[in-house]
Every structure is written in C-alpha cells, then in structure tokens.
Protein backbone atom coordinates (compact mmCIF):
# COMPACT_ATOMS: atom_id res chain seq x y z
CA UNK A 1 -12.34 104.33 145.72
CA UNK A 2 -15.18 105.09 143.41
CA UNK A 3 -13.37 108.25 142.11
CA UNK A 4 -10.34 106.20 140.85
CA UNK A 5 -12.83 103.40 140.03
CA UNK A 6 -14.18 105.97 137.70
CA UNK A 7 -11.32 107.74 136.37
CA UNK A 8 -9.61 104.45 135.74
CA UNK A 9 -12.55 103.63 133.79
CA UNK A 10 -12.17 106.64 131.58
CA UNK A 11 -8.45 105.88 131.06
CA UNK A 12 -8.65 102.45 129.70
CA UNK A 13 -6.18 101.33 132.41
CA UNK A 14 -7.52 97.77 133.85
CA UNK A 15 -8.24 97.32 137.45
CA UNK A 16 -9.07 94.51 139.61
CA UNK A 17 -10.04 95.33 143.81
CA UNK A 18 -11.20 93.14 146.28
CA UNK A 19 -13.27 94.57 148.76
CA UNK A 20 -13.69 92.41 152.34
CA UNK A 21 -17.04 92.54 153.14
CA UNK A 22 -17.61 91.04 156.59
CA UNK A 23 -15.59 88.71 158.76
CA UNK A 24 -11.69 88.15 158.02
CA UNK A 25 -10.72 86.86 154.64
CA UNK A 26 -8.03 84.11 155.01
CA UNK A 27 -5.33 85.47 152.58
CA UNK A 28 -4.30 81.64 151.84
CA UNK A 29 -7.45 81.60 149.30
CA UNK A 30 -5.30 83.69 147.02
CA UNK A 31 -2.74 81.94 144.88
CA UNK A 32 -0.49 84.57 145.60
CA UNK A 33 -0.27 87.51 148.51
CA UNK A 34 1.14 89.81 146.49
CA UNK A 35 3.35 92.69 148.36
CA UNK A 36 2.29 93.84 151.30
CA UNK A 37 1.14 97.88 151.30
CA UNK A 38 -1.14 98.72 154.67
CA UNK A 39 -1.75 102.45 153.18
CA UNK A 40 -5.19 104.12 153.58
CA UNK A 41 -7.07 103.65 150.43
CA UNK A 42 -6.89 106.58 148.01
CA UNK A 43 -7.90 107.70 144.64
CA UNK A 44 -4.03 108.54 143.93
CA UNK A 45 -2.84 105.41 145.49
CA UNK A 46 -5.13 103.44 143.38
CA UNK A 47 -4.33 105.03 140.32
CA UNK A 48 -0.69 104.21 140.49
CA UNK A 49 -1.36 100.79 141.87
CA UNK A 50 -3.17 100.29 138.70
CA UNK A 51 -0.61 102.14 136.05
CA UNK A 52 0.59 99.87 133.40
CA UNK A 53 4.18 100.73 133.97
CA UNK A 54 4.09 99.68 137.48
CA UNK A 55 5.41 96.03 138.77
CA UNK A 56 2.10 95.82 141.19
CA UNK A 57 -0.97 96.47 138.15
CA UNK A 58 -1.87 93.10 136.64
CA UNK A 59 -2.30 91.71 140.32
CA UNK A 60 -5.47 92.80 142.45
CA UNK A 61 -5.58 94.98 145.19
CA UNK A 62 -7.19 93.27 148.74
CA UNK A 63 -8.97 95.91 150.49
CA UNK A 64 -9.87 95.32 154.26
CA UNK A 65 -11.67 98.37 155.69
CA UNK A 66 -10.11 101.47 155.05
CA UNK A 67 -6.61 99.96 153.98
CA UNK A 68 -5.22 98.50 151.30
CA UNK A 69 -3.64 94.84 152.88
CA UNK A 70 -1.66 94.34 149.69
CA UNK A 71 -1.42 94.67 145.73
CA UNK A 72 -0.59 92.01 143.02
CA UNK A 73 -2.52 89.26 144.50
CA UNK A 74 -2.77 87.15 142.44
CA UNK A 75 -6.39 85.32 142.66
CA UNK A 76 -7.85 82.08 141.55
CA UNK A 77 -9.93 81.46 138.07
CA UNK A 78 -12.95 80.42 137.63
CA UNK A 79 -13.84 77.32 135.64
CA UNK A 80 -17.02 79.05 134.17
CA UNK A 81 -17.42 79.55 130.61
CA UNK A 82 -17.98 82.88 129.87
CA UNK A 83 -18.30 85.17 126.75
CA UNK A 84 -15.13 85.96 124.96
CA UNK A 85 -15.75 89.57 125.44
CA UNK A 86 -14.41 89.05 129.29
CA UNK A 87 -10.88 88.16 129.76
CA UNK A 88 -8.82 87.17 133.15
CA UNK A 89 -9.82 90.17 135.29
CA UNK A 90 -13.00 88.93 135.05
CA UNK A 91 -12.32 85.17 135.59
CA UNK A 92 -10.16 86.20 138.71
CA UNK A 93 -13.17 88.00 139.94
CA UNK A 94 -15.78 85.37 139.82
CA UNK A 95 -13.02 82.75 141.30
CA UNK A 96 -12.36 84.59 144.40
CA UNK A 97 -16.25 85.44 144.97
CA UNK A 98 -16.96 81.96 144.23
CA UNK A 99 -14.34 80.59 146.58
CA UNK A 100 -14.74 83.46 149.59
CA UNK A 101 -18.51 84.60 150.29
CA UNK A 102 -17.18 87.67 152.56
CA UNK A 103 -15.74 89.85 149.82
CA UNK A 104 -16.58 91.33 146.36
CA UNK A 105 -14.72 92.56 143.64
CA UNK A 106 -14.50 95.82 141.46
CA UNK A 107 -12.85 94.84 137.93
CA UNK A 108 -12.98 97.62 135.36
CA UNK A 109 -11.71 96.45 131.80
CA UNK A 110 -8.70 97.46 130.11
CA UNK A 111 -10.02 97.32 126.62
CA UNK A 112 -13.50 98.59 127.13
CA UNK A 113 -13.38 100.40 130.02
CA UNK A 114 -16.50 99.04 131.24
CA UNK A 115 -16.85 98.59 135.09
CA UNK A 116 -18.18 95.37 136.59
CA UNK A 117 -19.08 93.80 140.21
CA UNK A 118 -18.34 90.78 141.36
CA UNK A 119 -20.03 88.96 144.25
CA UNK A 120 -20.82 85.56 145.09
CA UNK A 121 -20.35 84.23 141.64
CA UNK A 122 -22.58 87.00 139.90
CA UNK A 123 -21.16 89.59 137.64
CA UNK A 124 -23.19 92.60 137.52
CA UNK A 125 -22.08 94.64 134.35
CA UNK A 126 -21.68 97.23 132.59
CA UNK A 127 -22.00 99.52 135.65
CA UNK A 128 -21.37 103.60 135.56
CA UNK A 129 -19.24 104.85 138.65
CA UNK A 130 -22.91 106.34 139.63
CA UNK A 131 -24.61 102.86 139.88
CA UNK A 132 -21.37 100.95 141.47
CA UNK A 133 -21.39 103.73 144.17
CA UNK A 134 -25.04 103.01 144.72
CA UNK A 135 -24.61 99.38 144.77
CA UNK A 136 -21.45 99.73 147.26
CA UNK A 137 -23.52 102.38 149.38
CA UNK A 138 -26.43 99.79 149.80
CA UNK A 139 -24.24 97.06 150.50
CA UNK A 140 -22.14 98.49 153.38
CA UNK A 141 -24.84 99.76 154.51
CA UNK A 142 -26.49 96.80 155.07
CA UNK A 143 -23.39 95.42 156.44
CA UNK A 144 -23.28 97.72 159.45
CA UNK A 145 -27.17 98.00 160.00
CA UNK A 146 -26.55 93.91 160.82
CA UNK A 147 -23.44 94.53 162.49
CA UNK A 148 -24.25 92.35 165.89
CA UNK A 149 -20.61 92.19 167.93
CA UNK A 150 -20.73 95.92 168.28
CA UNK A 151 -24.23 97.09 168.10
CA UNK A 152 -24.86 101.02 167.38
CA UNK A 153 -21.43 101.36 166.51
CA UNK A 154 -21.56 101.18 163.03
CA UNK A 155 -18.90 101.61 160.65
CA UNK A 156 -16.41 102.62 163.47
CA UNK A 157 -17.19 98.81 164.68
CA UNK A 158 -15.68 98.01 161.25
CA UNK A 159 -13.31 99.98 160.72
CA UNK A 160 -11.57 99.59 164.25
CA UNK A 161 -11.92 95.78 164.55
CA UNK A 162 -12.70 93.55 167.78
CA UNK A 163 -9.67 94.80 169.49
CA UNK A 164 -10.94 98.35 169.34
CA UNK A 165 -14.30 97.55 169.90
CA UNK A 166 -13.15 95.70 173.24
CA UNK A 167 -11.22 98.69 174.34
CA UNK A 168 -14.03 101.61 173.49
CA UNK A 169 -16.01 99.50 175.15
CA UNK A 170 -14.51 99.38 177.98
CA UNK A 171 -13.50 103.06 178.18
CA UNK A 172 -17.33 103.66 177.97
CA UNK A 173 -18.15 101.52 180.51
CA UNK A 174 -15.53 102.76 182.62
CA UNK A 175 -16.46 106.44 182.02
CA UNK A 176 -19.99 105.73 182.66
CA UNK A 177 -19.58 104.08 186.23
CA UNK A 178 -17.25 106.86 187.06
CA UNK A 179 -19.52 109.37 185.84
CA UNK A 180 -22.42 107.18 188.19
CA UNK A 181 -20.27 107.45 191.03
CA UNK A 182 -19.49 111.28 190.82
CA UNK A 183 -23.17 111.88 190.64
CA UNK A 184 -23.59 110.13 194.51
C-alpha cells in the first residue's frame, strides 16, 4: 500500500484510502458505498483504482484487513475550516475520522503531491512514504500487541476475523487433547 502510496505521490494522481483500524466499520457512515471490489490490496490495484481516467478515482477506497471492501465511497465532509491549500480529499478525510474512531485515512494530493494522515480528526502532513510507513508500522503494531479476543495470535487474529479465530481455535484445542490422549 505504501509503494503505490508513494508512487502515486510522485505522479500527481490524487488518492484518498481508508484504512479500518480495529473493530468493524459500519459502511452506513459513508454517504455512499461505492462499488463493491473484495480484491487483495495491491500496489497495481491501487494505482488503477486511483487513475484519472477511471470511473472509481475521485471516490475513496475502504480497506478492511488485507482487502479492498470497495472503491468510490464517497465519504462525509468536515465542517472545519481549514487552509485553502487543502481541498475535498482532505475534508473527506477529517469527516470520516471525525465521525468513525476505528479507521484512518491516507489522502495524497493531486496538485502537490504531498501525502497526509488522517486520524481522529488530526491531519498529520506533509509526510514522505518513509515516515507514513513508520507511522502505519507503529500503529498496527500497537493494534495487535492489544489485540485481546485472540491473544498471541497477532495479525493472523486480524486478518482472519472471529470466525477464523473460533475455528483455529478449536482445531488447536482439538489437536492438543488428541495429541494428550495419544501420549497415555
């Protein structure tokens, strides 16, 4: 994600990605769903998500995991003020981390390039691809150090959702008493 983050950056070509964070993002919040993609999230995917000759690229992109959910969601504004250097990328990004607390949001700008974060109301900008890695990095890994349905799991508890976790766990379980029961 960072890789198209960055070369999208270098292009000029605007970009707007919502990232869930934790929990399960309600996709009512968004004024509108957009189409419906469930593709694993890649740098080429991305990229032509994002391409100004494509119907999809002035929506956002709603990440969950390691899939893209959907692209050309359309997301609410905020009613901040902000300097006229930002345009409606940017608004979109502060409404929908104003309105949703378990998500944040990747915009890069089409006329400067520049790339900027988005969470809980706070814009952190201008970012390199370097420092927005970092800052990702830190906060997923945060995320799964306090991931508490599926201690020790990790991302995998992410990634795979309760469903999976319920059924690894009770393969492990399973293959453990076995494994108890061969032993006597």
């Amino acid at each position: 994600m960072v890789e198209a983050v960055r070369e999208l950056s270098q292009n000029r070509t605007g970009a707007l990605i919502v990232v869930e964070t934790s929990g399960s993002i309600d996709m009512r919040v968004f004024v509108d769903q957009g189409v419906p993609i469930d593709g694993e999230i890649s740098k080429a995917l991305l990229q032509t998500i994002f391409q100004p000759k494509t119907l999809l690229h002035d929506g956002a992109v709603f990440i969950r995991g390691t899939r893209i959910i959907s692209a050309g969601v359309i997301l609410p504004l905020s009613d901040k003020t902000f300097s006229r250097q930002l345009g409606t990328r940017h608004r979109a990004a502060m409404g929908i981390t104003e309105s949703v607390d378990q998500c944040l949001c990747i915009i890069v700008s089409e006329e400067t390039g520049s790339i900027s974060l988005a969470e809980k109301g706070v814009l952190d900008r201008p970012l390199t691809s370097s420092k927005l890695k970092e800052l990702l990095d830190k906060k997923f890994a945060l995320l799964v150090k306090g991931e508490s349905v599926a201690p020790g799991w990790g991302l995998l508890s992410r990634i795979i959702g309760p469903e999976g976790r319920r059924f690894l766990q009770t393969t492990v379980r399973t293959l453990s008493s076995n494994s108890s029961e061969e032993k006597k």
